[in-house]
Protein backbone atom coordinates (compact mmCIF):
# COMPACT_ATOMS: atom_id res chain seq x y z
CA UNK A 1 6.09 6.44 26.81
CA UNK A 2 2.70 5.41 25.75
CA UNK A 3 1.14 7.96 28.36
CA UNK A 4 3.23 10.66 26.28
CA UNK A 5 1.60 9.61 23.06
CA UNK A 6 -1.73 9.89 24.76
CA UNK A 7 -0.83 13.20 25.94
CA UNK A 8 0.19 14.20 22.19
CA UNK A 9 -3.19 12.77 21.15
CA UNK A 10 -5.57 14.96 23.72
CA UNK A 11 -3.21 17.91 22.69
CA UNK A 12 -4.18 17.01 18.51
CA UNK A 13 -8.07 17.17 19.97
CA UNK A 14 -7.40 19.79 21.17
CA UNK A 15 -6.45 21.72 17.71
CA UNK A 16 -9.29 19.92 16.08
CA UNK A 17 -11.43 21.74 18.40
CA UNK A 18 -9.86 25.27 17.79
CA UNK A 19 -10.05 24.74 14.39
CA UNK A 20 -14.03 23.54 14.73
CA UNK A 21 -14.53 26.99 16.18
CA UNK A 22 -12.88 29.08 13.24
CA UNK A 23 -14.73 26.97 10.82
CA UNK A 24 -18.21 26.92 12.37
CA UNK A 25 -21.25 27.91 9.77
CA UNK A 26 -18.93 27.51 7.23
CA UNK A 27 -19.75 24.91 4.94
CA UNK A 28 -16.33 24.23 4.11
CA UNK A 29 -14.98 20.86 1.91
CA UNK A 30 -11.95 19.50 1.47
CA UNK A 31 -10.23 16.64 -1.07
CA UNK A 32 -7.24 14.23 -0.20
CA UNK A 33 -5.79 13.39 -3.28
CA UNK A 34 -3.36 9.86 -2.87
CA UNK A 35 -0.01 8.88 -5.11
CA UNK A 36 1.38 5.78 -3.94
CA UNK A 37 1.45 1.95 -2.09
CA UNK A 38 -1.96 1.16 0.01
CA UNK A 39 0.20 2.08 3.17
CA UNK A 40 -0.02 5.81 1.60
CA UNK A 41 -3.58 5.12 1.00
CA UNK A 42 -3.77 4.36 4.92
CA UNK A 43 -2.24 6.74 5.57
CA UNK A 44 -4.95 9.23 3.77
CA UNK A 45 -7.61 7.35 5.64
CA UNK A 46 -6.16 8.78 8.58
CA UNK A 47 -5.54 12.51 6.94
CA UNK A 48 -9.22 12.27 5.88
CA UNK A 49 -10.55 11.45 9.27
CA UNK A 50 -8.75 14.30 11.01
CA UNK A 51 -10.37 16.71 8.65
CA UNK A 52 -13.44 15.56 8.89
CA UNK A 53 -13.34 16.05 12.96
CA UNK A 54 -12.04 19.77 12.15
CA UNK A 55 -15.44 20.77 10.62
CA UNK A 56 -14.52 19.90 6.86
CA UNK A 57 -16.78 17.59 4.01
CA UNK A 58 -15.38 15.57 1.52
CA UNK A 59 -15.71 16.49 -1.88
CA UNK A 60 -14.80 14.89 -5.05
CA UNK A 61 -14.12 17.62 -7.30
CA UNK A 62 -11.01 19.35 -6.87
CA UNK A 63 -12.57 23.03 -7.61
CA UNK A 64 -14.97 23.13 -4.70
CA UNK A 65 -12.25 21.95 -1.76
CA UNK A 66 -11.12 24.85 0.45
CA UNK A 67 -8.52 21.88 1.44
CA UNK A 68 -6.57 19.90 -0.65
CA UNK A 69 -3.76 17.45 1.13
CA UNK A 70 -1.72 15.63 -1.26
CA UNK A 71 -0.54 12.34 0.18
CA UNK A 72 2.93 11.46 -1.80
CA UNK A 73 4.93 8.73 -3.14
CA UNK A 74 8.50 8.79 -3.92
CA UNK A 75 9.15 4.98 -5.14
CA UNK A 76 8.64 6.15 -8.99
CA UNK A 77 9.19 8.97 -10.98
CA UNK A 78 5.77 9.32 -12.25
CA UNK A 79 4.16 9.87 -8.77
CA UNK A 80 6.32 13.03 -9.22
CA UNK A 81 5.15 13.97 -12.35
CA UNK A 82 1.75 13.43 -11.20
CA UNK A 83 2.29 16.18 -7.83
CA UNK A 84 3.61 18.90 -10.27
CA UNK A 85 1.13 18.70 -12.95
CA UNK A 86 -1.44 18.73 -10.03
CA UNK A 87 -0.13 21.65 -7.90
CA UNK A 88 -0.19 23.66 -11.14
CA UNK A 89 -3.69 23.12 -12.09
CA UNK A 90 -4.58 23.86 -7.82
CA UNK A 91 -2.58 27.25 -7.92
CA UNK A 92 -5.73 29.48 -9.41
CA UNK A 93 -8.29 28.19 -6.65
CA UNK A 94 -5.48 29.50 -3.95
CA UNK A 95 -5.47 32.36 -5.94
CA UNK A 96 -9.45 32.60 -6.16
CA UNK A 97 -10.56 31.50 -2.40
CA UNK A 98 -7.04 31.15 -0.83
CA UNK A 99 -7.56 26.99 -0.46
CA UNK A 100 -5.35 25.97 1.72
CA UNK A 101 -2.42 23.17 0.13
CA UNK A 102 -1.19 20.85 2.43
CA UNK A 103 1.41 18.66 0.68
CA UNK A 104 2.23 15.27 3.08
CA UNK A 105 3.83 11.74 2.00
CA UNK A 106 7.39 9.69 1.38
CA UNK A 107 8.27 12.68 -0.85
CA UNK A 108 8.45 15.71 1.89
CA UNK A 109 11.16 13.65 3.68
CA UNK A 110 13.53 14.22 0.90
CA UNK A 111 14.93 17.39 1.27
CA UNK A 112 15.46 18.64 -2.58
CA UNK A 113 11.91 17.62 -3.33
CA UNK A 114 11.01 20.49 -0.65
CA UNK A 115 13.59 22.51 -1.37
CA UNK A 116 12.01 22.38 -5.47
CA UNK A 117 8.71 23.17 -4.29
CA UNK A 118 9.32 26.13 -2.50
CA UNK A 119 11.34 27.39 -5.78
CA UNK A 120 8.35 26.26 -8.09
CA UNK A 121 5.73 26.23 -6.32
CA UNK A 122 5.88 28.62 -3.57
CA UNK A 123 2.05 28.99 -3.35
CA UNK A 124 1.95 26.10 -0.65
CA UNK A 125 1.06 26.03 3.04
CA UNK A 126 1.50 23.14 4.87
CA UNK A 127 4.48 20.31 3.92
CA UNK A 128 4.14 17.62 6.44
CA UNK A 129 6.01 13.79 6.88
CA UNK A 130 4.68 10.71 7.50
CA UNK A 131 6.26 11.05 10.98
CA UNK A 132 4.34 13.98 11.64
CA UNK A 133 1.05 12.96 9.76
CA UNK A 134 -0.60 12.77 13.32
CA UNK A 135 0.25 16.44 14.07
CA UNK A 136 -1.72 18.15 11.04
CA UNK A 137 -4.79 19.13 12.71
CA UNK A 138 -1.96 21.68 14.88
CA UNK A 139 -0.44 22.34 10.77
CA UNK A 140 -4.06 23.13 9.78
CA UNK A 141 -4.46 25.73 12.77
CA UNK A 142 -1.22 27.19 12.70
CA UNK A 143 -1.80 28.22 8.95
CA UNK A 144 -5.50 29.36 9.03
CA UNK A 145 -4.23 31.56 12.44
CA UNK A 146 -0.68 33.11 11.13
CA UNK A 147 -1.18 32.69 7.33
CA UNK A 148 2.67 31.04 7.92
CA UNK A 149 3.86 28.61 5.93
CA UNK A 150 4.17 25.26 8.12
CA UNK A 151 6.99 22.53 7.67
CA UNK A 152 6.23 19.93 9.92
CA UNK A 153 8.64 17.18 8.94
CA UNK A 154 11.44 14.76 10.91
CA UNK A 155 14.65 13.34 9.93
CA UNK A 156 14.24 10.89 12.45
CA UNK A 157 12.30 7.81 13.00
CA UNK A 158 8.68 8.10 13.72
CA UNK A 159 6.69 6.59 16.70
CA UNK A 160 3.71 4.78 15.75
CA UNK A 161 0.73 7.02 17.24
CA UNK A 162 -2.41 4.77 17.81
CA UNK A 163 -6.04 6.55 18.12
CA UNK A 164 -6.13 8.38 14.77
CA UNK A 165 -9.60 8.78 13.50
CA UNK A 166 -9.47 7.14 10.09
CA UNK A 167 -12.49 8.29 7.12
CA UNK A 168 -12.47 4.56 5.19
CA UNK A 169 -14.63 4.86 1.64
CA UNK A 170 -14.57 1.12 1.16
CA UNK A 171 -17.36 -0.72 4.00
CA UNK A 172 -16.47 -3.97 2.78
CA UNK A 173 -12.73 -3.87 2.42
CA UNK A 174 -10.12 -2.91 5.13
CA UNK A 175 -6.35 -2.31 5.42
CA UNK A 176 -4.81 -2.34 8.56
CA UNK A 177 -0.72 -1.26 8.95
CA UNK A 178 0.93 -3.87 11.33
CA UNK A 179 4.55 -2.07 11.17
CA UNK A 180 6.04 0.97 9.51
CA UNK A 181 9.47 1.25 7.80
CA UNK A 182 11.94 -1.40 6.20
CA UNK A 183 15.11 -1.89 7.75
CA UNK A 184 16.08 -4.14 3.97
CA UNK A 185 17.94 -1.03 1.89
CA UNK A 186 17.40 -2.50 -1.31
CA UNK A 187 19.80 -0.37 -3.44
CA UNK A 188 17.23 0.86 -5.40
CA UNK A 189 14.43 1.78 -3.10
CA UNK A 190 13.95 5.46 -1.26
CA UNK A 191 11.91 3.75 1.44
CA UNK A 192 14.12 3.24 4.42
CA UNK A 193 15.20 6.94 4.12
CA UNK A 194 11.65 8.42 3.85
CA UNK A 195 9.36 6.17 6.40
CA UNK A 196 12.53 5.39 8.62
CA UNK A 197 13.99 2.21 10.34
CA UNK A 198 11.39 -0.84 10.62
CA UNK A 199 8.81 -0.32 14.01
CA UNK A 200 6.03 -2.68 14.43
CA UNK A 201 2.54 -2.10 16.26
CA UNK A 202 1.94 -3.89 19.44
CA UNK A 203 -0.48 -6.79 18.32
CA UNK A 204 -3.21 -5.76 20.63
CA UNK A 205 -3.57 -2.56 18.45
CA UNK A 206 -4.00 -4.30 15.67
CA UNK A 207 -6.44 -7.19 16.66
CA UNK A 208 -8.56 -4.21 18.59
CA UNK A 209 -8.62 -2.18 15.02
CA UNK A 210 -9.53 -5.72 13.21
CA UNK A 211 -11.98 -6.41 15.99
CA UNK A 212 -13.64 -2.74 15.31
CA UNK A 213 -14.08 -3.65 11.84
CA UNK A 214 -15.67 -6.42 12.07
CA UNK A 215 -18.25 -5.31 14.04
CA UNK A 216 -18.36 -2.71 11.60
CA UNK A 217 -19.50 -5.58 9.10
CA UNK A 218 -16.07 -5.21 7.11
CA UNK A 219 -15.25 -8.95 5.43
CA UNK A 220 -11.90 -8.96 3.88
CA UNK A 221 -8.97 -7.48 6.16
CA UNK A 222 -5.25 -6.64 4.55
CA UNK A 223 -2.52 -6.62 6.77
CA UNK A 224 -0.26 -4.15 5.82
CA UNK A 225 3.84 -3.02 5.84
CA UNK A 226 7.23 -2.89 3.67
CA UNK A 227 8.06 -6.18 5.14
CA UNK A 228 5.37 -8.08 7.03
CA UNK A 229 7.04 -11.67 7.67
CA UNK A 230 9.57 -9.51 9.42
CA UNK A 231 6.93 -8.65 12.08
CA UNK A 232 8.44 -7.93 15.61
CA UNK A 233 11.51 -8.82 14.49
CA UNK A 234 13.56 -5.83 15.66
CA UNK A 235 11.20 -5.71 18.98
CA UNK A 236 12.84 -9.35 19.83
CA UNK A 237 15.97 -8.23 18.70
CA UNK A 238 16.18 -5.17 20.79
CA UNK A 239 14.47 -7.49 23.97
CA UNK A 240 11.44 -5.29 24.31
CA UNK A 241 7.96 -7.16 25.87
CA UNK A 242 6.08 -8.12 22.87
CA UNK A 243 3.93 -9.87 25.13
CA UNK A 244 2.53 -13.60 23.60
CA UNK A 245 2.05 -12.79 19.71
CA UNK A 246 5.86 -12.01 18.60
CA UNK A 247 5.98 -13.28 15.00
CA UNK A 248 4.05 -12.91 11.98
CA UNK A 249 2.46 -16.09 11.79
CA UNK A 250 1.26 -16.17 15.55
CA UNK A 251 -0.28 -12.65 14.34
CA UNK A 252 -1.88 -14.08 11.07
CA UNK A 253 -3.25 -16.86 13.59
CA UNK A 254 -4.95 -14.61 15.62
CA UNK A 255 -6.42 -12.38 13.07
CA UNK A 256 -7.84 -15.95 11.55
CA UNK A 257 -9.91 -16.34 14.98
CA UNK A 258 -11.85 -12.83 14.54
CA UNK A 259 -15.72 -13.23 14.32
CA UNK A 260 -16.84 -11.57 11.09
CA UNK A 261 -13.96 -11.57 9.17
CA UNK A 262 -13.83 -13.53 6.40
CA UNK A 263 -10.98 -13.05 4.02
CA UNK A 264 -7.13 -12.34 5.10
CA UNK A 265 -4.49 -11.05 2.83
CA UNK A 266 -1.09 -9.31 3.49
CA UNK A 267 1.51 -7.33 1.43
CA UNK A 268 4.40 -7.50 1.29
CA UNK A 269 6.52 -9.99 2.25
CA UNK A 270 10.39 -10.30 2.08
CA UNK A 271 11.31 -13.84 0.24
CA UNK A 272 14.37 -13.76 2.68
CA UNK A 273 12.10 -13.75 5.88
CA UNK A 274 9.65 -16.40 4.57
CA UNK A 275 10.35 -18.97 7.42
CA UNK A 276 8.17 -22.49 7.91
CA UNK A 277 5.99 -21.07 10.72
CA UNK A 278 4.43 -18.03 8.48
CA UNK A 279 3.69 -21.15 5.75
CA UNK A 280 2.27 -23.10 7.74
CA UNK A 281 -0.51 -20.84 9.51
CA UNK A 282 -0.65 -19.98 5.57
CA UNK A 283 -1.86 -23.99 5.37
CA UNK A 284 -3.93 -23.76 8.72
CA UNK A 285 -5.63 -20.60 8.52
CA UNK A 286 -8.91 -21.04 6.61
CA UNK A 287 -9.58 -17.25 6.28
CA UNK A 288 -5.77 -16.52 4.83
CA UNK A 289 -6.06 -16.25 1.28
CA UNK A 290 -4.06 -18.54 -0.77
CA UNK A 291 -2.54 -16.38 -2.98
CA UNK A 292 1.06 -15.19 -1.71
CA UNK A 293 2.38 -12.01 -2.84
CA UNK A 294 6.21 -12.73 -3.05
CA UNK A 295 8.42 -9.81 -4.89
CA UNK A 296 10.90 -11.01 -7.08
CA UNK A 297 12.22 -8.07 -8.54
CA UNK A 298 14.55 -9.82 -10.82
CA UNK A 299 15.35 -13.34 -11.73
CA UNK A 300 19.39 -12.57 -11.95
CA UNK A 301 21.14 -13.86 -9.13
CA UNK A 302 24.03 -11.09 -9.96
CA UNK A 303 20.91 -8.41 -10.02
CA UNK A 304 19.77 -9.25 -7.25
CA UNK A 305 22.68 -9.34 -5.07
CA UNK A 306 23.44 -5.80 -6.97
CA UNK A 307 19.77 -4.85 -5.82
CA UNK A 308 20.60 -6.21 -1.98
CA UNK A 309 17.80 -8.78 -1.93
CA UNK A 310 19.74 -11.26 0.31
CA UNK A 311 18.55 -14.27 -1.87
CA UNK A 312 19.56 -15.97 -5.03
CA UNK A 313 17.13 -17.51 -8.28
CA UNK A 314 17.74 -20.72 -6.85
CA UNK A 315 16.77 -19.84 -3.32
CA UNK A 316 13.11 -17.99 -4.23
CA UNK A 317 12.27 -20.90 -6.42
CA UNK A 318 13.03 -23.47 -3.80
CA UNK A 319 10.98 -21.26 -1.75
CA UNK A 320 8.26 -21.39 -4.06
CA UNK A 321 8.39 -25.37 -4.60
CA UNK A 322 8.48 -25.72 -0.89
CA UNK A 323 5.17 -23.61 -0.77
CA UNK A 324 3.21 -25.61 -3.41
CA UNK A 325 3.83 -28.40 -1.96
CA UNK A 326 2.77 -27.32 1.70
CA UNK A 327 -0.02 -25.24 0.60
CA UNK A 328 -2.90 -27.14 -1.80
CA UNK A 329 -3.31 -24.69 -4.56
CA UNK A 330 -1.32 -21.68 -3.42
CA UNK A 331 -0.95 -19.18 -6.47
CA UNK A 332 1.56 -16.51 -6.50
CA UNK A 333 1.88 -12.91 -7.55
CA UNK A 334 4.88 -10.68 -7.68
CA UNK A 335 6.56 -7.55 -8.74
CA UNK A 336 9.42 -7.21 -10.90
CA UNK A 337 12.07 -4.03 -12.26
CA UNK A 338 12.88 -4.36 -15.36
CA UNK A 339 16.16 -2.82 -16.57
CA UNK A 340 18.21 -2.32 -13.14
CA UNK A 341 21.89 -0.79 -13.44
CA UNK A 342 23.95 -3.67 -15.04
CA UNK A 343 21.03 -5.41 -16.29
CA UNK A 344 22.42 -7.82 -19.18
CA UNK A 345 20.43 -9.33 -21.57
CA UNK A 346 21.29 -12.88 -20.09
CA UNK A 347 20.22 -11.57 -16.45
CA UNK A 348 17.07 -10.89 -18.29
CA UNK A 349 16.65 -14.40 -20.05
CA UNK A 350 17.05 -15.41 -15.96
CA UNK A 351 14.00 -12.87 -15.12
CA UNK A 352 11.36 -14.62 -17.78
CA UNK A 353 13.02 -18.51 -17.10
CA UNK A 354 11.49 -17.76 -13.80
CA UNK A 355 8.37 -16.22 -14.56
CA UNK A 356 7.87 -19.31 -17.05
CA UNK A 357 8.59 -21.91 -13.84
CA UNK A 358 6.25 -20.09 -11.47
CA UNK A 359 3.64 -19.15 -13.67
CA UNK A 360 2.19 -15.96 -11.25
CA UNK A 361 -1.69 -15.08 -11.65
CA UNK A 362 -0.58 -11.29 -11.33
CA UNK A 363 2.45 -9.58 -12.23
CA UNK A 364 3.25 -5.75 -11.25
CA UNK A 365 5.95 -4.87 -13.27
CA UNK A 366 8.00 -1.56 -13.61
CA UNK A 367 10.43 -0.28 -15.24
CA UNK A 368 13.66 0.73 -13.30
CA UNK A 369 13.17 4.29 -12.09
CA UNK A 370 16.29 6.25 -10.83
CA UNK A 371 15.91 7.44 -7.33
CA UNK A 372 18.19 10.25 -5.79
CA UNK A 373 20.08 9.77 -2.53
CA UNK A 374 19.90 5.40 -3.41
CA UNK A 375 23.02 3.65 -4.31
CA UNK A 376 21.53 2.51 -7.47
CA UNK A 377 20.95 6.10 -8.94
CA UNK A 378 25.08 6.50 -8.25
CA UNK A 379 25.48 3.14 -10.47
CA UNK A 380 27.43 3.96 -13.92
CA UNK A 381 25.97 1.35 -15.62
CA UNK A 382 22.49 2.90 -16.38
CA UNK A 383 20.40 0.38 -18.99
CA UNK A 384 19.04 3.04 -21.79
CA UNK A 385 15.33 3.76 -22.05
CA UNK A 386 14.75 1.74 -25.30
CA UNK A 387 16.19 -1.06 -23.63
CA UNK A 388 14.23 -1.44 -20.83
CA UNK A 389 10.94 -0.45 -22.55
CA UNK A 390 11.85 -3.18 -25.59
CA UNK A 391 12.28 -5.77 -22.64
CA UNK A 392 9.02 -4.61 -20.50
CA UNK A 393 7.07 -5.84 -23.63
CA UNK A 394 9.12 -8.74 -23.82
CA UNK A 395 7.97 -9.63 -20.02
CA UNK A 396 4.19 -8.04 -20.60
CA UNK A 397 3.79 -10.61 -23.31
CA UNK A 398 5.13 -13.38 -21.92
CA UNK A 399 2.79 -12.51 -18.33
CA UNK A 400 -0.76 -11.78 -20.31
CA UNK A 401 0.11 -15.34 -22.13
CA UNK A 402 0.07 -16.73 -18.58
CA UNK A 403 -2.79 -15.17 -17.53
CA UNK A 404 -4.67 -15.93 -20.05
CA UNK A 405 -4.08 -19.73 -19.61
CA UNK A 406 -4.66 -19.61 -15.85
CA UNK A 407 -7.90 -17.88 -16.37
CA UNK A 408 -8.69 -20.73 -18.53
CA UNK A 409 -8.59 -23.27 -15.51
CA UNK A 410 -10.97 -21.12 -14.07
CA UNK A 411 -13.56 -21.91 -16.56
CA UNK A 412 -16.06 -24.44 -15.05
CA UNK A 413 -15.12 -24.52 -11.71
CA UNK A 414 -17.01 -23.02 -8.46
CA UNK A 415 -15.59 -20.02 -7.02
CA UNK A 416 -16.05 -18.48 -3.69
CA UNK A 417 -16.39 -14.29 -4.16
CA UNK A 418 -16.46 -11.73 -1.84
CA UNK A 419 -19.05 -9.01 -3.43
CA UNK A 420 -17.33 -5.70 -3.40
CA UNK A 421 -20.28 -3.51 -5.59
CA UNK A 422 -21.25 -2.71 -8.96
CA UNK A 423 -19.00 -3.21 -12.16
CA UNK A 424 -17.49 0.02 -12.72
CA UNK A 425 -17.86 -0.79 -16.44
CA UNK A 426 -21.54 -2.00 -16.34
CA UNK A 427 -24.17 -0.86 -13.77
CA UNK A 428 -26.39 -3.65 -14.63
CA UNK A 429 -23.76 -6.59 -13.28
CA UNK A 430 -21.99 -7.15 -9.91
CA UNK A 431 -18.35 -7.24 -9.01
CA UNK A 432 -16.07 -9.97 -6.15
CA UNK A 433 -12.80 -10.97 -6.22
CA UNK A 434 -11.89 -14.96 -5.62
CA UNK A 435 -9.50 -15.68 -2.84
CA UNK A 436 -6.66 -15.90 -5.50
CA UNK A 437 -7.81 -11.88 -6.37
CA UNK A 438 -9.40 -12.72 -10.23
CA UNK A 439 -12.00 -10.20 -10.50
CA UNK A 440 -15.19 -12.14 -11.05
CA UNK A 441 -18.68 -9.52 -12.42
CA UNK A 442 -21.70 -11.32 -12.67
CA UNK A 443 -25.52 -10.58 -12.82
CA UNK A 444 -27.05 -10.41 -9.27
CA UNK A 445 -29.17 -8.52 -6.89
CA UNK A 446 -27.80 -5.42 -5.34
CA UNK A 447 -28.46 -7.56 -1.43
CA UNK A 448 -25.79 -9.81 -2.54
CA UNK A 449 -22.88 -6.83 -1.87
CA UNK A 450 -20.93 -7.73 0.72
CA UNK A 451 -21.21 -11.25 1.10
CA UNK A 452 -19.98 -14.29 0.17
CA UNK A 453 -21.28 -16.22 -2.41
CA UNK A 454 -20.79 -19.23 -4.54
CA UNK A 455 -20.42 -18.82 -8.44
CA UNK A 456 -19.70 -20.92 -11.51
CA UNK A 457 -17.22 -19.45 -13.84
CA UNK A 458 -18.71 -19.31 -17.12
CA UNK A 459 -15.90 -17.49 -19.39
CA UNK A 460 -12.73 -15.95 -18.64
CA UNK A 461 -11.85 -12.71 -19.99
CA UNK A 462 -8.00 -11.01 -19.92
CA UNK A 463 -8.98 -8.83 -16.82
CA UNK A 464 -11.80 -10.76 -15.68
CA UNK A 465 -14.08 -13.87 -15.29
CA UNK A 466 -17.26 -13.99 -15.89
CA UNK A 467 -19.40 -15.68 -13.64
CA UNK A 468 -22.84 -16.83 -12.94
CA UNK A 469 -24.50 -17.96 -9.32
């Protein structure tokens, strides 16, 4: 098997080649524009560094590309919006210079999407799925040789290909998928039927990639998939040789032991697969950061068992207690739907009770977004709009009162903070995050980018803290 992925690999150099040789003396760009999670941002990484071998430089503007890949999302509606307002600004440069549009993500695997672009926007060349991401230098040829357009995409589960040159913009920062898929089917999520059944990397991939950063001089590693604490899980399950590292927390253990890394994180977890073993190397591992993202999605036990979460209120805030009191000052971050089919206003009340008890430093909230072919889009009992937006700004108020008064305990205190760059808001001061992710811009010397250093919070701000070293 893994010779046959090798094999599939030489034959991809092979069209990178080919392609080299129609685009030699060229001088020919390209832009990867992203819509989605940081696994579709991985995912462009990869698109980007496959383009780059073919001959092609990156541009920023949009005008000057003679390739423009769009890497999609299909969890929300807007990430839809987004693609069509996009394609129809792109359509007069294919008209002009004949750029090639390569259209790729979650949002090619579902078949009306494709089905509506070749209706509206027929102008396209390439549609390719995240299965078949590792096959678009062959898309790429195929289209500049037969001036066909290619649809490269799977209905079945995808193999993890390893050995895909990735093009990362960030030198200090890395994510790193561990697994691919969600085997979960929350009712209202597309996932599972777009990015297929759950598939983990073998861990001596992933600690060779971490390994490769770090002698790179990248600091702060994310570990990345729909459902990390699951890790291996179905590999066990099925019997398969996993070889010594077969969990999670035996993974995050091993990452921890990495010269040059500094800083851990991981996203996301599954409440229901939060088991003592992934806490505790939580508690052990010095380089894990101590902020643990934990989706709640709703405080309603009846939502949630509507949503096919597989865990009550009661159960994620025992989980929580348990991890404050095995973790010295854990903090906690989440993401929650407001205004799921059936939503009450009571089920709501249950939502903000438990965003009072936990008190999260950062919130990601949404507002419920209908997605076709999930059980929840075939749910009669739709919340209206002015509902759910009149209880988003319920729950945004109640969250920026909490983060205001956690940024407050911040005031005083020493911080440790990884410098990422320059403010994006003011040249003249420096940017970090802490290990609980408060953004931290303080005045500093340009050396100081990229490491670690101590600072004294001097004033907290909504967004940010203020700090001086």
């Amino acid at each position: 098997m893994q010779e046959n992925l090798k094999d599939r690999i030489q034959e991809q150099q092979e069209y990178v080649d080919k392609v080299n040789k129609i685009n030699l003396g060229k001088n020919l760009k390209y832009i990867v524009l992203t819509m989605g999670c940081q696994l579709n941002e991985n995912d462009s990484e990869k698109i980007s560094g496959m383009i780059e071998e073919m001959g092609y430089t990156r541009t920023d503007k949009i005008e000057e590309a003679d390739l423009i890949a769009f890497n999609t999302c299909c969890v929300r509606e807007n990430a839809e919006d987004r693609l069509f307002g996009k394609l129809g600004e792109v359509k007069k440069y294919k008209e002009e210079k004949g750029t090639i549009i390569a259209i790729g993500g979650c949002m090619m695997q579902e078949k009306h999407m494709v089905e509506k672009l070749k209706k509206s926007y027929p102008f396209f060349d390439i549609v390719f799925g995240p299965h078949t991401l590792y096959k678009f230098p062959e898309d790429v040829y195929n289209t500049l040789t037969t001036r066909k357009r290619i649809e490269d995409i799977l209905d079945i589960d995808g193999e993890i290909i390893e050995g895909l040159p990735i093009r990362r913009d960030d030198k200090i920062k890395a994510s790193v998928a561990i697994m691919n898929g969600c085997n979960n089917f929350c009712t209202y999520c597309i996932v599972p039927y777009v990015r297929g059944r759950e598939r983990s990397r073998k861990a001596e991939d992933i600690i060779k990639e971490i390994e490769g950063l770090a002698k790179q001089g990248y600091k702060e590693i994310t570990l990345l998939g729909q459902n990390v604490n699951s890790y291996m899980r179905v590999e066990r399950e099925k019997g398969e040789d996993v070889g010594q590292i077969d969990s999670f927390a035996k993974l995050l253990r091993k990452v921890n032991e990495i010269p040059g890394i500094e800083r851990i994180r991981f996203i996301s977890p599954h409440p229901k697969d939060f088991t003592d073993d992934v806490i505790e190397a939580i508690r052990d591992c010095d380089k894990v950061c101590k902020i643990i993202h934990l989706p709640l999605q709703s405080g309603s036990s009846k939502v949630l068992k509507d949503m096919n979460r597989k865990y009550t209120k009661e159960q994620y805030l025992q989980l929580v207690d348990k991890m404050k009191n095995k973790i010295p000052n854990v903090a906690f971050s989440t993401d929650i739907i407001v205004g799921f089919p059936g939503e009450t206003e009571e089920d709501f009340e249950d939502t903000l009770d438990v965003v009072e008890k936990v008190c999260f430093e950062q919130v990601f909230m949404f507002i419920y977004s209908r997605r076709v072919g999930t059980p929840a889009d075939k749910m009669e009992n739709q919340v209206p709009e002015e509902i759910k937006h009149e209880r988003f700004n319920r729950l945004k108020e109640l969250v920026e009162s909490q983060i205001e008064l956690n940024n407050k305990k911040f005031v005083g205190t020493k911080q440790k903070v990884l410098v990422e760059g320059k403010s994006k808001t003011n040249e003249n001061m420096l940017t970090g995050r802490t290990d609980t992710n408060k953004v931290v811009n303080f005045e500093g010397p340009d050396e100081l980018i990229g490491k670690m250093v101590d600072l004294k919070i001097a004033s907290e701000h909504m967004w940010y803290l203020k700090g001086e070293i």
